[in-house]
C-alpha atoms as a PDB file:
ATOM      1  CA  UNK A   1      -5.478  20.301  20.349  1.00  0.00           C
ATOM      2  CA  UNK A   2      -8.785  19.265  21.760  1.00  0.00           C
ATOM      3  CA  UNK A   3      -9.668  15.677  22.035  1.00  0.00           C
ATOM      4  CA  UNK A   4     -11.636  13.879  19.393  1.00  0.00           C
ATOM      5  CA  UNK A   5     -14.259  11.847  19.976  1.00  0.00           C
ATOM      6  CA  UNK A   6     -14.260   7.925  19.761  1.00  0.00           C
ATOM      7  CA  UNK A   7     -16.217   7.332  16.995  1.00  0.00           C
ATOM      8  CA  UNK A   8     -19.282   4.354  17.689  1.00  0.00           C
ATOM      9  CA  UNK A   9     -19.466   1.560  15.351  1.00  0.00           C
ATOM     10  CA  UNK A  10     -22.486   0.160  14.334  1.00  0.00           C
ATOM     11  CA  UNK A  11     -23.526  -3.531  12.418  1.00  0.00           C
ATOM     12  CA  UNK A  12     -24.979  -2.642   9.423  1.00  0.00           C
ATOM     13  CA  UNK A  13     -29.075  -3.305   8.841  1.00  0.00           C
ATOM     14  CA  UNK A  14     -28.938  -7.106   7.366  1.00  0.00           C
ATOM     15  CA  UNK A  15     -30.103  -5.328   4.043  1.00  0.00           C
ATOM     16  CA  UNK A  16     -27.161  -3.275   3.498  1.00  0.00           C
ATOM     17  CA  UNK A  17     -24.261  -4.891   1.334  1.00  0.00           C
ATOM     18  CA  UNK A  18     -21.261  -5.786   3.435  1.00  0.00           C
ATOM     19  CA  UNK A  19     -18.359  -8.227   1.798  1.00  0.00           C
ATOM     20  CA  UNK A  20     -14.976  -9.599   3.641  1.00  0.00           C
ATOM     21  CA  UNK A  21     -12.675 -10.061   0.479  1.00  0.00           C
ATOM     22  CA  UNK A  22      -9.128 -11.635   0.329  1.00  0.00           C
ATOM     23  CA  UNK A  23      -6.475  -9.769  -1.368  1.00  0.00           C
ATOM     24  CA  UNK A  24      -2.645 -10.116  -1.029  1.00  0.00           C
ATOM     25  CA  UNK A  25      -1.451  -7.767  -4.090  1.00  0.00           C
ATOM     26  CA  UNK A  26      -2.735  -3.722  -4.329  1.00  0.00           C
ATOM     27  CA  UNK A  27      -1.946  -2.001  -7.524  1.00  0.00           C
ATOM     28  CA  UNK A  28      -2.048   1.816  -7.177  1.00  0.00           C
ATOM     29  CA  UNK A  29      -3.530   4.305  -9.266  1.00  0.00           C
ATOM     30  CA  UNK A  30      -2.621   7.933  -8.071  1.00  0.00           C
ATOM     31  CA  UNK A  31      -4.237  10.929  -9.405  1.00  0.00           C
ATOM     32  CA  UNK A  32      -4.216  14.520  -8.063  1.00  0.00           C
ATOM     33  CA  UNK A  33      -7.335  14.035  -6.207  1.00  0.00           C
ATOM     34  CA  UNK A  34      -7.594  10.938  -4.811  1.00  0.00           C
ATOM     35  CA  UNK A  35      -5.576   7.534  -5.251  1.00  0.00           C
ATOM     36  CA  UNK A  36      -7.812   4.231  -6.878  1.00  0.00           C
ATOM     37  CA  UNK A  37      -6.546   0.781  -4.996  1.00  0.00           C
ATOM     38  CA  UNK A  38      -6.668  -1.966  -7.012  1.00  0.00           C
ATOM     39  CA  UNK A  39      -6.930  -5.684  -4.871  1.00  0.00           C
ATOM     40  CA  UNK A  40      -6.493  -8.645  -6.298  1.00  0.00           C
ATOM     41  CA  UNK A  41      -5.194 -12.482  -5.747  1.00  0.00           C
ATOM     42  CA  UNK A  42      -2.339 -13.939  -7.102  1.00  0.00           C
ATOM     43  CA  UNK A  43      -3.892 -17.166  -9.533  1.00  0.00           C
ATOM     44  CA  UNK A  44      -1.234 -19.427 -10.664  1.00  0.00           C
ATOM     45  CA  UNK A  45      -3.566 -22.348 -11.962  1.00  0.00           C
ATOM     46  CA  UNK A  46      -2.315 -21.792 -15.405  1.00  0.00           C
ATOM     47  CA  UNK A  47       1.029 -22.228 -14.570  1.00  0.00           C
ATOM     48  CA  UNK A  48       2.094 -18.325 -15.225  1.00  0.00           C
ATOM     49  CA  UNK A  49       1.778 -15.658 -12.225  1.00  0.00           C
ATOM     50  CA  UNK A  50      -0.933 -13.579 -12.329  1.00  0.00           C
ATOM     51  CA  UNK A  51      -2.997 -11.406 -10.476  1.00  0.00           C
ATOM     52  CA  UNK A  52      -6.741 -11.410 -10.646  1.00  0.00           C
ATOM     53  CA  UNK A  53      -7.546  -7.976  -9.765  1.00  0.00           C
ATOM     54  CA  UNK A  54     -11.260  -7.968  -8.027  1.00  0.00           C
ATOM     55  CA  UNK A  55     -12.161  -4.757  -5.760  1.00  0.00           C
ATOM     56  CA  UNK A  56     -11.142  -1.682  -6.591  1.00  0.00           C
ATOM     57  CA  UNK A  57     -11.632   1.484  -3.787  1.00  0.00           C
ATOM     58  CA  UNK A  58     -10.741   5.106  -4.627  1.00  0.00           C
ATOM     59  CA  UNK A  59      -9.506   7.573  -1.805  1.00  0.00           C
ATOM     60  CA  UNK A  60      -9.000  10.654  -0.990  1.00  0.00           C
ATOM     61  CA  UNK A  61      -5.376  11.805  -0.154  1.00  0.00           C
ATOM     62  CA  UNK A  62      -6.509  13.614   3.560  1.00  0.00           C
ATOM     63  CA  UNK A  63      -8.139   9.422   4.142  1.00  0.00           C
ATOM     64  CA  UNK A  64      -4.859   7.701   2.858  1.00  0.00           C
ATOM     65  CA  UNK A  65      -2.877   9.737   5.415  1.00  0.00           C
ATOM     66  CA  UNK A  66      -5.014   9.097   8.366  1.00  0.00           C
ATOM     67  CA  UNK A  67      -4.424   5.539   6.911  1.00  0.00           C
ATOM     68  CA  UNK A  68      -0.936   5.495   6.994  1.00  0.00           C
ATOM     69  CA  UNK A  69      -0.934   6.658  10.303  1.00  0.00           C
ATOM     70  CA  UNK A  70      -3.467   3.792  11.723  1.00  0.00           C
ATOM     71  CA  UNK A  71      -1.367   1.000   9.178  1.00  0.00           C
ATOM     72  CA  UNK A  72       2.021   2.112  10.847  1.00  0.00           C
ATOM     73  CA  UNK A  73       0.695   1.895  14.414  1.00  0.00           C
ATOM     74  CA  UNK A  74      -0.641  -1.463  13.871  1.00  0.00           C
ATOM     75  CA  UNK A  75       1.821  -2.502  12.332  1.00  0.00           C
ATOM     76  CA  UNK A  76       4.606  -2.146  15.240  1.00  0.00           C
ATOM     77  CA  UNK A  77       2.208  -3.294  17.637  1.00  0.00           C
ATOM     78  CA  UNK A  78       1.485  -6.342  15.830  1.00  0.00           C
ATOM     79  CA  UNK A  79       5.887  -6.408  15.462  1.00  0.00           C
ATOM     80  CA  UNK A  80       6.189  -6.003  18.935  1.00  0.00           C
ATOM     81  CA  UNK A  81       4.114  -8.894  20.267  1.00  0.00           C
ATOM     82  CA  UNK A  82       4.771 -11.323  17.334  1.00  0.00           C
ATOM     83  CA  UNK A  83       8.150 -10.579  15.818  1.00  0.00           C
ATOM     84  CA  UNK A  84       9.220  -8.262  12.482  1.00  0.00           C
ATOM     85  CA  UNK A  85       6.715  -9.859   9.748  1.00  0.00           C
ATOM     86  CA  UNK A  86       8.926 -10.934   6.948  1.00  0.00           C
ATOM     87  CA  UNK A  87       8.583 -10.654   3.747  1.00  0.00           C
ATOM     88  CA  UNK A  88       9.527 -13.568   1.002  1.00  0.00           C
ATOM     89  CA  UNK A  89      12.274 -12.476  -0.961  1.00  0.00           C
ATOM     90  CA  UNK A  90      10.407 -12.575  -4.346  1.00  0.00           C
ATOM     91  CA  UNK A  91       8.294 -10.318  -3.178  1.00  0.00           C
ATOM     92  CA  UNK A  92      10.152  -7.291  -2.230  1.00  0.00           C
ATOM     93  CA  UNK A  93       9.907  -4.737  -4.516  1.00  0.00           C
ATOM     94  CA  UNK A  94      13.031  -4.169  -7.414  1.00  0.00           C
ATOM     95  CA  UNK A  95      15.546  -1.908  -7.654  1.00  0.00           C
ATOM     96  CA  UNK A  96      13.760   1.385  -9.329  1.00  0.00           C
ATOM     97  CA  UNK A  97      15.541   2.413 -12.298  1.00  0.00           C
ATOM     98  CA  UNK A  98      17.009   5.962 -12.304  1.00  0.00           C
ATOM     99  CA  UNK A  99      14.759   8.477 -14.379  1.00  0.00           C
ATOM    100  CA  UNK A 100      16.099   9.179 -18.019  1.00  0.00           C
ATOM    101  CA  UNK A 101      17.551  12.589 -19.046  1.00  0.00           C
ATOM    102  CA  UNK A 102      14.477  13.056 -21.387  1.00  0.00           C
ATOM    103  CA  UNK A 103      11.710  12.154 -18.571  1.00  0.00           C
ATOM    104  CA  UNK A 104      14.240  14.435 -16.656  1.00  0.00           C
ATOM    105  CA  UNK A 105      13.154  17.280 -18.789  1.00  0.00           C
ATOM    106  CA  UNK A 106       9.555  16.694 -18.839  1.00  0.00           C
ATOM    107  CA  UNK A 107       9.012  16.558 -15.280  1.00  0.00           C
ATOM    108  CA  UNK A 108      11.300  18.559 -12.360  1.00  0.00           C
ATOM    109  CA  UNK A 109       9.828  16.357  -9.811  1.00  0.00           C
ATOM    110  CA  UNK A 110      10.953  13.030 -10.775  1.00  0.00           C
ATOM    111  CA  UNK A 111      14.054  12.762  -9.136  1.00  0.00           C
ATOM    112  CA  UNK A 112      12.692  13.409  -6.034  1.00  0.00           C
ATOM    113  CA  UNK A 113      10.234  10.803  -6.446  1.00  0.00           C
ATOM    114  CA  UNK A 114      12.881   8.140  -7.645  1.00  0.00           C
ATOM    115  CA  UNK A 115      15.074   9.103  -4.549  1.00  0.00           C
ATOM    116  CA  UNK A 116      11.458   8.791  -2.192  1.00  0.00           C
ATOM    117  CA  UNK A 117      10.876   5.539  -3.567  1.00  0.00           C
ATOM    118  CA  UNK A 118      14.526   4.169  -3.325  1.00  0.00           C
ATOM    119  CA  UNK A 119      14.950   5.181   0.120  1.00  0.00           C
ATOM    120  CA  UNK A 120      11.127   3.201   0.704  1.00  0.00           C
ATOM    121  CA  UNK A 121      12.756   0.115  -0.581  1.00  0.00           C
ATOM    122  CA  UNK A 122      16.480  -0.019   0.823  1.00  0.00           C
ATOM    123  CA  UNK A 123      14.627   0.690   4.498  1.00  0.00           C
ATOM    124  CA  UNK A 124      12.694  -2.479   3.290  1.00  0.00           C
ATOM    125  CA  UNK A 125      15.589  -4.413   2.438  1.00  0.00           C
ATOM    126  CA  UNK A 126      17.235  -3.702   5.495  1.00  0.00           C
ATOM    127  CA  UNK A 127      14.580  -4.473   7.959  1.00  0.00           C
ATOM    128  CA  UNK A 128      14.359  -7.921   6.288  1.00  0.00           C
ATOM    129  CA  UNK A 129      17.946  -8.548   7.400  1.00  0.00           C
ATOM    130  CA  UNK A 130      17.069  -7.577  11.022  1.00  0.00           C
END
């Protein structure tokens, strides 16, 4: 495979529109295109937890890969020089509920996603106990 080139990166032209925004909760939005991530903060001035969602970016599945790929490798560098990152208790993901027989019949592929999903999150758990 030939190699790619480095791309160059460039400051934008002061008139451009360029924001840094906080966010420690995504909510995902899937659809057979592209996927919609939804960032937000959690807010608990009112006593009850809450999220207040604020940026929302949309994209396509070929980008989330190339993502994934650039997340993961980050990720275990960051791991190796600093540690495993934990992550609190309370917020690791539940245990996903098996489909039900009728959802079952409506859609062939959703045991295969509840099995992709539960294998995500036992991995999870287990690399917390590391």
């Amino acid at each position: 495979m030939p190699e790619q080139p480095t791309p160059e990166f460039q400051a934008l032209p002061e008139d451009e529109v360029y924001r840094e925004i906080y966010a420690n909760n995504v909510f995902f939005e899937p659809s057979g295109w592209d996927m919609k991530l939804i960032f937000g903060q959690l807010d608990q001035r009112t006593g009850k937890i809450a999220v207040r969602q604020h940026t929302a970016v949309t994209l396509p599945w070929a980008q989330i890969k190339l993502m994934l790929y650039w997340l993961q490798g980050h990720l275990e560098l960051h791991e190796k020089f600093n540690g495993k990152v934990r992550i609190p208790f309370n917020a690791i993901p539940g245990e996903i509920q098996p489909p039900s027989e009728e959802l079952r019949k409506h859609d062939p592929n959703v045991d295969a996603a509840f099995g992709i999903f539960q294998k995500f999150r036992e991995k999870l758990v287990e690399e917390q106990k590391a």
